[in-house]
C-alpha atoms as a PDB file:
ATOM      1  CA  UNK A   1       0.000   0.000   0.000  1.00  0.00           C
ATOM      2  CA  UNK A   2       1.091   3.448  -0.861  1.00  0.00           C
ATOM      3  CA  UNK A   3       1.783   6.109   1.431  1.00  0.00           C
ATOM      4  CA  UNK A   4      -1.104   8.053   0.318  1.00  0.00           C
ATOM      5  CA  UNK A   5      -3.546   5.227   0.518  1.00  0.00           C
ATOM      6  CA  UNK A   6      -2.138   4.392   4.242  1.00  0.00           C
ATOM      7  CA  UNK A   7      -2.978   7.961   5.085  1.00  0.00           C
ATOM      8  CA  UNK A   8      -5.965   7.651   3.603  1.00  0.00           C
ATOM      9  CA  UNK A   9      -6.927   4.778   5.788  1.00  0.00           C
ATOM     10  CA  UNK A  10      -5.690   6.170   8.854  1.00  0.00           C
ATOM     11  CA  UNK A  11      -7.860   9.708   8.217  1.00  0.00           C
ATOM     12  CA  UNK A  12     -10.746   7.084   7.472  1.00  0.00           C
ATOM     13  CA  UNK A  13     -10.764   5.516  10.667  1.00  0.00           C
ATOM     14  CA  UNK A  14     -10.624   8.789  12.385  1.00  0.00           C
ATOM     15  CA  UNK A  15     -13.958   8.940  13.445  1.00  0.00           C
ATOM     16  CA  UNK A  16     -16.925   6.502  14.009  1.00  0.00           C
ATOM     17  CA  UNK A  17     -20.546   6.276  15.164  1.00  0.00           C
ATOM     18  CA  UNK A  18     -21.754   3.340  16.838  1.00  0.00           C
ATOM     19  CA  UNK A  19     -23.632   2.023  20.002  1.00  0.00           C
ATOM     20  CA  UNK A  20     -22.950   1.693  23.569  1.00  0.00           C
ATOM     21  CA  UNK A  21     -23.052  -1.685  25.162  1.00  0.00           C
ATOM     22  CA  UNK A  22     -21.716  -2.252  28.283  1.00  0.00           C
ATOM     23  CA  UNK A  23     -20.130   0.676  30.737  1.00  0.00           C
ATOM     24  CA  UNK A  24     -17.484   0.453  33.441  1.00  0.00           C
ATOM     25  CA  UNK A  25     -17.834   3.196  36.133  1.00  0.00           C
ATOM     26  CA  UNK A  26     -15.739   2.052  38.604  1.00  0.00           C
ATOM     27  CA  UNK A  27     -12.269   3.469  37.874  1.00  0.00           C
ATOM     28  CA  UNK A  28     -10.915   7.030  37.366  1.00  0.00           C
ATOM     29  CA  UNK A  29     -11.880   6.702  33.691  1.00  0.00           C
ATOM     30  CA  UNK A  30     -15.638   5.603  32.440  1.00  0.00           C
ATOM     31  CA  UNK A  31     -14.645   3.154  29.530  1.00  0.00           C
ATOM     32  CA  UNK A  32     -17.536   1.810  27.453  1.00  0.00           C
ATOM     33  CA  UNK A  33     -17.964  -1.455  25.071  1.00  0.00           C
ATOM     34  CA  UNK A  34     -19.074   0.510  21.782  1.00  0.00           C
ATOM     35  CA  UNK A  35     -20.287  -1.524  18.934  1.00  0.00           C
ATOM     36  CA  UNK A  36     -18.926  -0.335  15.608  1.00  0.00           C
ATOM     37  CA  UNK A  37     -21.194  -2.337  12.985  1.00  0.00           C
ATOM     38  CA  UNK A  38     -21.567  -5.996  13.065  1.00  0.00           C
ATOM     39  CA  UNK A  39     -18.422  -6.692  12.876  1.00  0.00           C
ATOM     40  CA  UNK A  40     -16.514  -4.058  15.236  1.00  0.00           C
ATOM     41  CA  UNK A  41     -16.732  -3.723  18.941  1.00  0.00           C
ATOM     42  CA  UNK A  42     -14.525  -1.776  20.647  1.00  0.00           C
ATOM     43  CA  UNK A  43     -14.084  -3.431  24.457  1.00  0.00           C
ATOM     44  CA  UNK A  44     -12.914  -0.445  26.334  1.00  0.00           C
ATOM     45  CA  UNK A  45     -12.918   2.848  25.092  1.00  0.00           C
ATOM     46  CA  UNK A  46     -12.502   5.426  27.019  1.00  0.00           C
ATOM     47  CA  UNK A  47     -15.413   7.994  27.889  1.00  0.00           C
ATOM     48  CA  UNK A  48     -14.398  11.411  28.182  1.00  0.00           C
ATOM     49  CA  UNK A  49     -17.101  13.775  29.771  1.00  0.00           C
ATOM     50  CA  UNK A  50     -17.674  17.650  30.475  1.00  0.00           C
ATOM     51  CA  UNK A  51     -15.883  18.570  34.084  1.00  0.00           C
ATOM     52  CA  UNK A  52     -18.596  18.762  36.552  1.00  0.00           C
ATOM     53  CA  UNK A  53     -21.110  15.882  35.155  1.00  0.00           C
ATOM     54  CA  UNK A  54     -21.072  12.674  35.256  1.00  0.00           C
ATOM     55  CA  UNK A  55     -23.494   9.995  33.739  1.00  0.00           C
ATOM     56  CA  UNK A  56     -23.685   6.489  32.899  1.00  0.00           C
ATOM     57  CA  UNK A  57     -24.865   6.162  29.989  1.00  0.00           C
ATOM     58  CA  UNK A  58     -27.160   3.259  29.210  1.00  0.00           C
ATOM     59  CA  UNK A  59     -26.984   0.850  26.775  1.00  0.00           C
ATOM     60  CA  UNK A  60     -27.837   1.354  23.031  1.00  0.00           C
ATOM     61  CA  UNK A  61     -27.038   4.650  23.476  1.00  0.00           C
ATOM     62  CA  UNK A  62     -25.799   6.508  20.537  1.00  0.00           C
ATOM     63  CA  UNK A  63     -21.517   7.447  20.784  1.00  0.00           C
ATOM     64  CA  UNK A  64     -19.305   9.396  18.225  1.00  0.00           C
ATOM     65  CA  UNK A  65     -16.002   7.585  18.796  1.00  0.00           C
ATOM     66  CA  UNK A  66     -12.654   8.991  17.806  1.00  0.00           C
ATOM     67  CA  UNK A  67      -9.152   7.478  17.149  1.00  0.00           C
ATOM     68  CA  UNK A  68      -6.042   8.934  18.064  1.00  0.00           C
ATOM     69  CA  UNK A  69      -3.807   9.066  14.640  1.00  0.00           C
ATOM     70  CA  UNK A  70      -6.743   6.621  13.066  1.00  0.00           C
ATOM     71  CA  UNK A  71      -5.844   3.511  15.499  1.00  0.00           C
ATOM     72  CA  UNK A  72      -9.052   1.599  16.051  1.00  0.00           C
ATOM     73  CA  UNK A  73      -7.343   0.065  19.204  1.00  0.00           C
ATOM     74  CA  UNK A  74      -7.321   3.735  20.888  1.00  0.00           C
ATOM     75  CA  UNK A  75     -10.823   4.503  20.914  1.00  0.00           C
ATOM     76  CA  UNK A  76     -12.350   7.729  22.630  1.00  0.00           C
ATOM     77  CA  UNK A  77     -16.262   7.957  23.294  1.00  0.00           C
ATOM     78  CA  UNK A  78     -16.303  11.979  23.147  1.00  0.00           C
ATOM     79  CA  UNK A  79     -20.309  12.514  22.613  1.00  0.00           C
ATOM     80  CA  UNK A  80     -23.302  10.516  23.288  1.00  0.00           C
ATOM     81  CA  UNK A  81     -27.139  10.822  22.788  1.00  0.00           C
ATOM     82  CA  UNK A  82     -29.872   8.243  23.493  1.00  0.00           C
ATOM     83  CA  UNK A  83     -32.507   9.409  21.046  1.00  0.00           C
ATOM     84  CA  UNK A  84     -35.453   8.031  22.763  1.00  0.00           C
ATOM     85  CA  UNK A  85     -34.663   9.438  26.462  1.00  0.00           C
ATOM     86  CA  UNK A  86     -33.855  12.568  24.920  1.00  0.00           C
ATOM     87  CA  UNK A  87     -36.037  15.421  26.023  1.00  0.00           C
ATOM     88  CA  UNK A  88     -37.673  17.034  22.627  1.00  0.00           C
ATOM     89  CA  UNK A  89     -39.883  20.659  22.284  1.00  0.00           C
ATOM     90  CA  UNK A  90     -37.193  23.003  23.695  1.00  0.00           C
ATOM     91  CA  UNK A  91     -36.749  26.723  22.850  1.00  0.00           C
ATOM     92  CA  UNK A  92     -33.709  27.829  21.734  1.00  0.00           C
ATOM     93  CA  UNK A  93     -31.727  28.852  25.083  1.00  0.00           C
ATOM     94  CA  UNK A  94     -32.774  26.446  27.168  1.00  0.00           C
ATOM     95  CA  UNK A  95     -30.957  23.717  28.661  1.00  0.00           C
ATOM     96  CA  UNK A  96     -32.143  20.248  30.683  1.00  0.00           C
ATOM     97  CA  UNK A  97     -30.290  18.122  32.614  1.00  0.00           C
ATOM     98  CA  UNK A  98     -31.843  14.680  32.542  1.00  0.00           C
ATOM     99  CA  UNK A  99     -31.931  10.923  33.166  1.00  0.00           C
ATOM    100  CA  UNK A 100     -32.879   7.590  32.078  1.00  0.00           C
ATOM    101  CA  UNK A 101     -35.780   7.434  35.133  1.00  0.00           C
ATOM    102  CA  UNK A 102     -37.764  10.805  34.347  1.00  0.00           C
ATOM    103  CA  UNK A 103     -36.248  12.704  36.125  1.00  0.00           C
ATOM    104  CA  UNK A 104     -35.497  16.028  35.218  1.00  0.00           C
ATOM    105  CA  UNK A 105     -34.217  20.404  35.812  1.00  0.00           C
ATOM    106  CA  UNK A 106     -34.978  22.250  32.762  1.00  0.00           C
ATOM    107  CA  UNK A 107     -33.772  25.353  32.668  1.00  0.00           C
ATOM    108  CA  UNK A 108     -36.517  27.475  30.916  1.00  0.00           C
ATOM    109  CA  UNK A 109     -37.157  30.536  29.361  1.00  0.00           C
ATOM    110  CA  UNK A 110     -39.921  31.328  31.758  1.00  0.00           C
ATOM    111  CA  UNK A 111     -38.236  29.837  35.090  1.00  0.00           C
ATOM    112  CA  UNK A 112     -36.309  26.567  36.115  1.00  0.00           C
ATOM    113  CA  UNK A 113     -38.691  23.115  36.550  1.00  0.00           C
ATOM    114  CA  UNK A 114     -37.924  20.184  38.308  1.00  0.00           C
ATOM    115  CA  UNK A 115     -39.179  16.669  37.524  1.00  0.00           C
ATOM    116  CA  UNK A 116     -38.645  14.118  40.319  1.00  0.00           C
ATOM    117  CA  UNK A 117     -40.546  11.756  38.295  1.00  0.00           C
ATOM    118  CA  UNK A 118     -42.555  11.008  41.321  1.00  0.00           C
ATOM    119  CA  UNK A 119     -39.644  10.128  42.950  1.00  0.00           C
ATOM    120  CA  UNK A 120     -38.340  12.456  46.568  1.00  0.00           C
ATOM    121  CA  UNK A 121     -36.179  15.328  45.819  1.00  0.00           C
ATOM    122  CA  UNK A 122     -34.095  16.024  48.717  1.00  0.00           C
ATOM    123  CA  UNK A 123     -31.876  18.724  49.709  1.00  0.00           C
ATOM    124  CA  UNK A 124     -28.463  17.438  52.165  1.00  0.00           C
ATOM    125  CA  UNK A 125     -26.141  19.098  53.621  1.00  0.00           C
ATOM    126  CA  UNK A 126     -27.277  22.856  53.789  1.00  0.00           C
ATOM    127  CA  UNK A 127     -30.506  24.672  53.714  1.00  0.00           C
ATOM    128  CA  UNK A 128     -33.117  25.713  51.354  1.00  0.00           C
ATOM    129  CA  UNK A 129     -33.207  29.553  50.738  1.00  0.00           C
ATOM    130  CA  UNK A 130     -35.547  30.623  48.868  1.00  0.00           C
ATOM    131  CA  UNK A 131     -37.999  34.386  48.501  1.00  0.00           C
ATOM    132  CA  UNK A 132     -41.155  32.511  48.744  1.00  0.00           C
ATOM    133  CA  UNK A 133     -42.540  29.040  48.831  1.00  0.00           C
ATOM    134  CA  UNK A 134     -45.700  27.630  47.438  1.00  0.00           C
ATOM    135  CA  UNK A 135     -46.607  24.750  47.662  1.00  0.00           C
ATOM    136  CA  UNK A 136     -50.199  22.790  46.432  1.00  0.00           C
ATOM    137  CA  UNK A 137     -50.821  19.719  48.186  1.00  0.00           C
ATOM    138  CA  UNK A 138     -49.598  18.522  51.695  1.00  0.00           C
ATOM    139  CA  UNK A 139     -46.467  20.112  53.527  1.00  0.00           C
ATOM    140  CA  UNK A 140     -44.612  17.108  55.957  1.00  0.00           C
ATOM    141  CA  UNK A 141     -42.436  18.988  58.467  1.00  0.00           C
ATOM    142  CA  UNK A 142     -40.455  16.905  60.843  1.00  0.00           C
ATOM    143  CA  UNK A 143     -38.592  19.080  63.523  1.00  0.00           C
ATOM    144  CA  UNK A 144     -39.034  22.749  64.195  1.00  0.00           C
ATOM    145  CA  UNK A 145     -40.316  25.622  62.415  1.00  0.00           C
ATOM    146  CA  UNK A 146     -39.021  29.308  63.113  1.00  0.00           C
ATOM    147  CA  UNK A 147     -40.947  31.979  62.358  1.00  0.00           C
ATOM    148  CA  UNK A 148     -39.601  35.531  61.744  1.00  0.00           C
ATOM    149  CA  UNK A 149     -41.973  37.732  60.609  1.00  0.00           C
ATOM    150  CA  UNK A 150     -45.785  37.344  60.705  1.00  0.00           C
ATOM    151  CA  UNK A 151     -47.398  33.803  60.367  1.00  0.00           C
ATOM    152  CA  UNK A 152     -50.537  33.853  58.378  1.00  0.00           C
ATOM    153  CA  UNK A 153     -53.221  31.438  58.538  1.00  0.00           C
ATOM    154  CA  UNK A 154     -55.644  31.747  55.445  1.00  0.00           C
ATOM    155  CA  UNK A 155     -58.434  29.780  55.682  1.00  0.00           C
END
């Protein structure tokens, strides 16, 4: 093969698109199993995320894979979408963080909205601050409530 052509090759196999299969979390690098076709898998390529978020993602999950100098034996998973989990009908602007249980913060044009997909959504570590509270069903308080200012009861 000709210099060219092995250049060629090697700017080929730059980039791929394939599926995520199986995901190890448990080390200082995520590394995925990412099938390439039906006749590629990678076994371990490494997962390389924004600072400050972390997610698992699950499998059949859509990666765009690239290879350092075109060497399919140095894969790097550097963008992932799972188009049926995906939250759809945004306006431009706005931003969601979500998950595979639906769950949900969208960050909106007319405020932020949280989706604990019926699940608790708890606050540790520090306290709520917040201008006012409303709230429209039942409100659970276990300990004490302080009061500074004027409690209103409306009927």
């Amino acid at each position: 093969m000709s210099a060219p052509e092995r250049l060629w090759r090697r700017v080929w196999n730059m980039l791929a698109v394939g599926s995520i299969g199986t995901v190890d979390d448990s080390g200082t690098a995520q590394r995925a199993q990412v099938k390439l076709g039906y006749l590629e898998t990678i076994p371990a390529a490494s997962v390389v995320q924004q600072f400050g978020l972390a997610s698992v993602p699950p499998p059949g999950t859509d990666a765009v894979v690239i290879f350092l100098a075109g060497n399919r034996a140095s894969g790097v998973v550097v963008g992932t979408n799972n188009q049926s989990l995906r939250p759809t009908g945004q306006n431009p602007g706005e931003t969601t963080l979500f998950n595979a249980f639906s769950m949900s913060v969208a960050l909106t044009e007319d405020g932020i909205v949280i989706n604990g997909g019926g699940k608790p959504v708890t606050v540790t570590n520090g306290d709520l601050h917040a201008g006012n509270i409303v709230a429209a069903g039942t409100v659970a308080v276990t300990g004490e409530i302080t009061v500074n200012g004027t409690a209103l009861a409306v009927p």
